[in-house]
N, C-alpha and C. Protein backbone atom coordinates (compact mmCIF):
# COMPACT_ATOMS: atom_id res chain seq x y z
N UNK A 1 -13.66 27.09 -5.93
CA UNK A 1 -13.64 25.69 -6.22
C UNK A 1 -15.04 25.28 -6.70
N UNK A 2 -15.21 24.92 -7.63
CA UNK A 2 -16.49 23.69 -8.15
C UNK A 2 -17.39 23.28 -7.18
N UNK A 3 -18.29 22.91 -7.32
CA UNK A 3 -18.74 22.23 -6.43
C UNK A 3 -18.71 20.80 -6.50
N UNK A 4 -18.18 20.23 -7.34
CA UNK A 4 -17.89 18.82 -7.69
C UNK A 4 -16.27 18.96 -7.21
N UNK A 5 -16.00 19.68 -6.68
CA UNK A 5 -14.55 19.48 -6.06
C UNK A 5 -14.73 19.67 -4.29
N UNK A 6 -14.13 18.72 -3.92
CA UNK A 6 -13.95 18.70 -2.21
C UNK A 6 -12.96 18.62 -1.56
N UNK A 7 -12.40 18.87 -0.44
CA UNK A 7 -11.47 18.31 -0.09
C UNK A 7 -11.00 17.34 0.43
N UNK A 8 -9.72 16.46 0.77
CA UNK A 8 -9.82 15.28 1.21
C UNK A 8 -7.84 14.81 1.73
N UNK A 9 -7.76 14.10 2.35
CA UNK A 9 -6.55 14.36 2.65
C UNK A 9 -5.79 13.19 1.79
N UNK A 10 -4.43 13.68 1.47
CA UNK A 10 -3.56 12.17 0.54
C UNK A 10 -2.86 11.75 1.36
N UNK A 11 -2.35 10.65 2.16
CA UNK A 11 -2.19 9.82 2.46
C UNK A 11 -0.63 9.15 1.98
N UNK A 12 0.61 9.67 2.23
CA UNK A 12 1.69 9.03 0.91
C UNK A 12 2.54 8.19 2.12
N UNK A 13 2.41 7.19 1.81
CA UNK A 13 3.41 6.25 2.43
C UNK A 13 4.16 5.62 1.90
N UNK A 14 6.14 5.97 2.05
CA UNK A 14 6.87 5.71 0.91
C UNK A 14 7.50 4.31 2.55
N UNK A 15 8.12 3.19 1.61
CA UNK A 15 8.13 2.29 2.68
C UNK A 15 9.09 1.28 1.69
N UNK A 16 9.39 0.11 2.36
CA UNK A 16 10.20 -0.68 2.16
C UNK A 16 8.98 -2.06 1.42
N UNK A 17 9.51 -2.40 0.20
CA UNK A 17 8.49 -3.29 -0.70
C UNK A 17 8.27 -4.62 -0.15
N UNK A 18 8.71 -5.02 0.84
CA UNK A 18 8.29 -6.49 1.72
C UNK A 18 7.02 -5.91 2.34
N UNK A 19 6.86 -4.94 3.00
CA UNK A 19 5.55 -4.60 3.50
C UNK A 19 4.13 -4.59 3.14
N UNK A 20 4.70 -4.37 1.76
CA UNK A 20 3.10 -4.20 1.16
C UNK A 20 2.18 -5.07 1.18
N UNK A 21 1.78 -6.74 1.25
CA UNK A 21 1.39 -7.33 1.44
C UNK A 21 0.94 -7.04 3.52
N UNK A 22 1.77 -6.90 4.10
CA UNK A 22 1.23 -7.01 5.43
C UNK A 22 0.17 -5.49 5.51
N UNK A 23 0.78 -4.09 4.88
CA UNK A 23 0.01 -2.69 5.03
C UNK A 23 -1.26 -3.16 4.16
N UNK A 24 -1.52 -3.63 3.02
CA UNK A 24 -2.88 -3.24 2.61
C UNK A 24 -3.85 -3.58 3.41
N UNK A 25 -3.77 -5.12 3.88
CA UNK A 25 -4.85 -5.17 4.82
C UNK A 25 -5.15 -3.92 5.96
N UNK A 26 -4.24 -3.44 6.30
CA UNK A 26 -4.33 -2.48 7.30
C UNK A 26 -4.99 -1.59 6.63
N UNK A 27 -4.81 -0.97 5.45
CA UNK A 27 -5.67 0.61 5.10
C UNK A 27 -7.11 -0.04 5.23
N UNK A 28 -7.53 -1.09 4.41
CA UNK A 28 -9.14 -1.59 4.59
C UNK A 28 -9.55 -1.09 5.82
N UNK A 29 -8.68 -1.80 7.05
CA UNK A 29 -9.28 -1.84 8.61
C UNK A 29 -9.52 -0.29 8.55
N UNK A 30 -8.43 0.37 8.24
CA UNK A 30 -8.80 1.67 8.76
C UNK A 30 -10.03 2.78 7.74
N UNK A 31 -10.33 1.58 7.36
CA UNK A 31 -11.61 2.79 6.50
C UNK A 31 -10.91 3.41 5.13
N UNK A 32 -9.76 2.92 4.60
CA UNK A 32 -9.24 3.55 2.86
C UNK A 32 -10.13 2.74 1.83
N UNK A 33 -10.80 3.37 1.25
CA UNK A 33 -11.32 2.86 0.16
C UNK A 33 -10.80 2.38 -1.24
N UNK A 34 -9.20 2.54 -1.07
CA UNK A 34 -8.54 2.30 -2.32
C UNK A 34 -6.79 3.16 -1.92
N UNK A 35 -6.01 2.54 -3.12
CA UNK A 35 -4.93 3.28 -2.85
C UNK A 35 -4.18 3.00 -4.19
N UNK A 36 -3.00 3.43 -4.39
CA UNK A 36 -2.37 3.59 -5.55
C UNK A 36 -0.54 3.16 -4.91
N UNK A 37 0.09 1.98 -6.00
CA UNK A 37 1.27 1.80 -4.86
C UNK A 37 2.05 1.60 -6.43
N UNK A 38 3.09 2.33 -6.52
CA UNK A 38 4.25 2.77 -7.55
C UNK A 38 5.52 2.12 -7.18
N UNK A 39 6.69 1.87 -7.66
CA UNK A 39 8.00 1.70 -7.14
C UNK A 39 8.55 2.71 -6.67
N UNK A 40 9.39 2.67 -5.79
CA UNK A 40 10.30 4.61 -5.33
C UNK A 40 11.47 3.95 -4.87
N UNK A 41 12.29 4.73 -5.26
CA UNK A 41 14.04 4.70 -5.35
C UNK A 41 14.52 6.21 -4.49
N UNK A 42 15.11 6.19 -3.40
CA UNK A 42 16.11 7.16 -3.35
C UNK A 42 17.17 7.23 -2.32
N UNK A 43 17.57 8.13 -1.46
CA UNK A 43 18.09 8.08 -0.46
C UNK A 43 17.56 8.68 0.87
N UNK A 44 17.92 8.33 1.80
CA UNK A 44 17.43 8.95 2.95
C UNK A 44 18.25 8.12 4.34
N UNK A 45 18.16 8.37 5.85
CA UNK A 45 18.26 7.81 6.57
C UNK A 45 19.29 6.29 6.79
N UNK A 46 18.13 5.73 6.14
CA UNK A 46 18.92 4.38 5.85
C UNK A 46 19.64 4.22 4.85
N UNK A 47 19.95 4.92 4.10
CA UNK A 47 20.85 5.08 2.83
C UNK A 47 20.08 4.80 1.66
N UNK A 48 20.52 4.40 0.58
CA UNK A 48 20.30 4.44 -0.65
C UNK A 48 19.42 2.89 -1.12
N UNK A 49 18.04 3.29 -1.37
CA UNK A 49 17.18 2.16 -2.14
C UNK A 49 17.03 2.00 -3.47
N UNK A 50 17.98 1.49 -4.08
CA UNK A 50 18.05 1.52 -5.58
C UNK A 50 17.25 0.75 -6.25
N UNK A 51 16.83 -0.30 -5.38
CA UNK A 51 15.79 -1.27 -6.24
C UNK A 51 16.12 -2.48 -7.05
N UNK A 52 17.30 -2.29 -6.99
CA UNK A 52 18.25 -3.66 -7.41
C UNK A 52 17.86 -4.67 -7.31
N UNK A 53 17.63 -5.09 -6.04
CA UNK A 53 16.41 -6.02 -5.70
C UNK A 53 15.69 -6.05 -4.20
N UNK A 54 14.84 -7.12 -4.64
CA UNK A 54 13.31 -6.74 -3.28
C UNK A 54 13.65 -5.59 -1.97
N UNK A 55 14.84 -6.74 -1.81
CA UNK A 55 14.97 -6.14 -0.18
C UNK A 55 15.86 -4.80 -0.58
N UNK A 56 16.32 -4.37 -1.51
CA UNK A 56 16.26 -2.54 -1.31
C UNK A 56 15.72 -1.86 -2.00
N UNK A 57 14.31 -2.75 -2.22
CA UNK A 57 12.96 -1.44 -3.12
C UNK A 57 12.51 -0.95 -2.16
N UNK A 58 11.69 0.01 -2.82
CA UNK A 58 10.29 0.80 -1.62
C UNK A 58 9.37 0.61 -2.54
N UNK A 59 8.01 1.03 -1.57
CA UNK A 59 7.13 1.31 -3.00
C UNK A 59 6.54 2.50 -1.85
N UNK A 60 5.84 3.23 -3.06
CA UNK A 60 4.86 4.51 -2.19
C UNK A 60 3.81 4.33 -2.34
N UNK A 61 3.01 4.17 -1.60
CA UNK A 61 1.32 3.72 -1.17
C UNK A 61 0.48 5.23 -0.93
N UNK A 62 -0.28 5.34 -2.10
CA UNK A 62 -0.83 7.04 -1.80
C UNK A 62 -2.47 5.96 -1.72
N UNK A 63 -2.91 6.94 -0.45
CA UNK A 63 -4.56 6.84 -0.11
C UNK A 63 -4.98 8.46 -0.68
N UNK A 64 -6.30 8.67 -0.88
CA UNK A 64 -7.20 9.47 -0.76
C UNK A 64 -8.17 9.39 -0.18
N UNK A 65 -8.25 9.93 1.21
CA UNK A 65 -9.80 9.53 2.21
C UNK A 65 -9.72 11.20 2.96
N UNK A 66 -10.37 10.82 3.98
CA UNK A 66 -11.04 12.05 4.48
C UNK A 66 -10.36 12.11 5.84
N UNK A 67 -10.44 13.22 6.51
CA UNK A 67 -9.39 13.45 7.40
C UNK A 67 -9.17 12.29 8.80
N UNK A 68 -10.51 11.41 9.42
CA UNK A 68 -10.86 10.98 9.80
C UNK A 68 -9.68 9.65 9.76
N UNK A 69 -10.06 9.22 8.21
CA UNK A 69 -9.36 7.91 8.21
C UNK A 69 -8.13 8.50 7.77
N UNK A 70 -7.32 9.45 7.58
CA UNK A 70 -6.19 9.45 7.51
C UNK A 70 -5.39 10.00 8.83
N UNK A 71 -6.25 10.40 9.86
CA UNK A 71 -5.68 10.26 11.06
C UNK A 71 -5.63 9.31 11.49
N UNK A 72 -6.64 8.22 11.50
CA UNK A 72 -6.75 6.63 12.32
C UNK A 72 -5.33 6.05 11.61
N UNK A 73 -5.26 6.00 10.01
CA UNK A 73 -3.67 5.45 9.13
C UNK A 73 -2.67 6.00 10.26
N UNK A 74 -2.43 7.00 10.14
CA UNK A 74 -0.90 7.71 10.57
C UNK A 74 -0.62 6.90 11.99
N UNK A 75 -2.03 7.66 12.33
CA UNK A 75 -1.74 6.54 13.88
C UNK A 75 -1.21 4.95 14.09
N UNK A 76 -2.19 4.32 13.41
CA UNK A 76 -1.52 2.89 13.20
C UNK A 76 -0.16 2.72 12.56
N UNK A 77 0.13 3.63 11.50
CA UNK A 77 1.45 3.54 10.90
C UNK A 77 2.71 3.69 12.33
N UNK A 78 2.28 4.70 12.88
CA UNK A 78 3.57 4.92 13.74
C UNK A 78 3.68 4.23 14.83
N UNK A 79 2.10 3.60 15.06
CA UNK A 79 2.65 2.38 16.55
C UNK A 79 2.83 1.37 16.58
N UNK A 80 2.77 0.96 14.89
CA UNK A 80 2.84 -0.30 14.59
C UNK A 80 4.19 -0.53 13.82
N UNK A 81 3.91 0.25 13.09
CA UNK A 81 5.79 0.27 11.79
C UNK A 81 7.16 1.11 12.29
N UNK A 82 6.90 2.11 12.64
CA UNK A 82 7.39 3.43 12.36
C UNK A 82 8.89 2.49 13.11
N UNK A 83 8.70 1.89 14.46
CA UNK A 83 9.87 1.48 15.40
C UNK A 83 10.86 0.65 14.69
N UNK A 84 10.26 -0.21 14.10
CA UNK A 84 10.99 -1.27 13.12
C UNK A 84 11.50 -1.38 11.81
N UNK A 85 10.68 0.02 11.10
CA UNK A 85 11.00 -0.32 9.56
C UNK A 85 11.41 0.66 9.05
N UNK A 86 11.65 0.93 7.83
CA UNK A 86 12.01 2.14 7.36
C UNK A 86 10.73 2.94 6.34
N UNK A 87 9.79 4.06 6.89
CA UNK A 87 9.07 4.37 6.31
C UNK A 87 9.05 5.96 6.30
N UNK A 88 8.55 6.84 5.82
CA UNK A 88 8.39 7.51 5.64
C UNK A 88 6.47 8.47 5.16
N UNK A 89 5.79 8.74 5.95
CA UNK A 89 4.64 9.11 5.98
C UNK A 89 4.12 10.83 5.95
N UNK A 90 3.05 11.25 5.12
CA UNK A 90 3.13 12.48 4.88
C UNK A 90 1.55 12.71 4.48
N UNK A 91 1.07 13.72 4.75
CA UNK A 91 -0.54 14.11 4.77
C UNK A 91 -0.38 15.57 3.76
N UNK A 92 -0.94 15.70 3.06
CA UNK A 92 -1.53 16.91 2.21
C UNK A 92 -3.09 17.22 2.18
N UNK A 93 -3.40 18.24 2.19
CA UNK A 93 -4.85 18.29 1.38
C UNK A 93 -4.78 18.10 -0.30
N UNK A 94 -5.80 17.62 -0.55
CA UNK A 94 -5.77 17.46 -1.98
C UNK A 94 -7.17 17.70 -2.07
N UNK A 95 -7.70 18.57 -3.14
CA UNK A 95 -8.40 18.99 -3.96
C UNK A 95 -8.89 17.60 -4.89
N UNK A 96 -10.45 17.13 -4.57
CA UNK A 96 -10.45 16.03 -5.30
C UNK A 96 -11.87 16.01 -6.31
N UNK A 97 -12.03 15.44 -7.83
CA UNK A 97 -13.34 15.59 -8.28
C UNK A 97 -14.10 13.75 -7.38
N UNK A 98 -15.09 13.86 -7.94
CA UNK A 98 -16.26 13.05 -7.31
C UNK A 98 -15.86 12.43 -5.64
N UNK A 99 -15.78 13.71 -4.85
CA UNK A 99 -15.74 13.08 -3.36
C UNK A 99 -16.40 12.26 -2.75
N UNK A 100 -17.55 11.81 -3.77
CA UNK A 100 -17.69 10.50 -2.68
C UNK A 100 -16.90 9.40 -2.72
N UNK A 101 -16.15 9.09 -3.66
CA UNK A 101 -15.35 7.52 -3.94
C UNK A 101 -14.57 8.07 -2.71
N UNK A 102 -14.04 8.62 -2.11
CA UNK A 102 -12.91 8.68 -1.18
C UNK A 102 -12.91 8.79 0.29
């Protein structure tokens, strides 16, 4: 690997699109320096989110931070959301250029 490459963990939180306004404040608290939030459609659990409208979109909220703050996220995700909503949360390493933004 480069040395302009580091590692860093991604962060993918696929979730129900009313949330997003209440979660961003939360990544700040927990130390995310930024995030990236897309529409997502599929099935799972609760059945089928087609996106038709609000209340059966998702959107997926990807962070890139460091292992630290993506343990403090997960944590808050699951004692705070996980009971009530329909989300879905997942950690990778990712291979990243200029590690300090993250």
């Amino acid at each position: 690997m480069s040395p302009a490459v580091a590692l860093r963990k991604l962060v993918t939180i696929v979730c129900e699109a009313d949330m997003e306004s209440t979660l961003l404040p939360e990544l700040a608290r927990v130390g995310a320096r930024g995030y990236t939030i897309t529409e997502a459609r599929g099935q799972g659990a609760r059945g089928v989110r087609d996106g038709a409208w609000r209340a059966s979109s998702n959107i997926r909220i990807e962070v890139l931070c460091d292992a630290q703050v993506a343990g403090d996220l997960v944590d808050m995700l699951q004692a705070r959301y996980y009971a009530d909503y329909g989300m879905v949360v997942f950690v990778v390493d990712a291979a990243v250029l200029r590690p300090a933004k993250f």
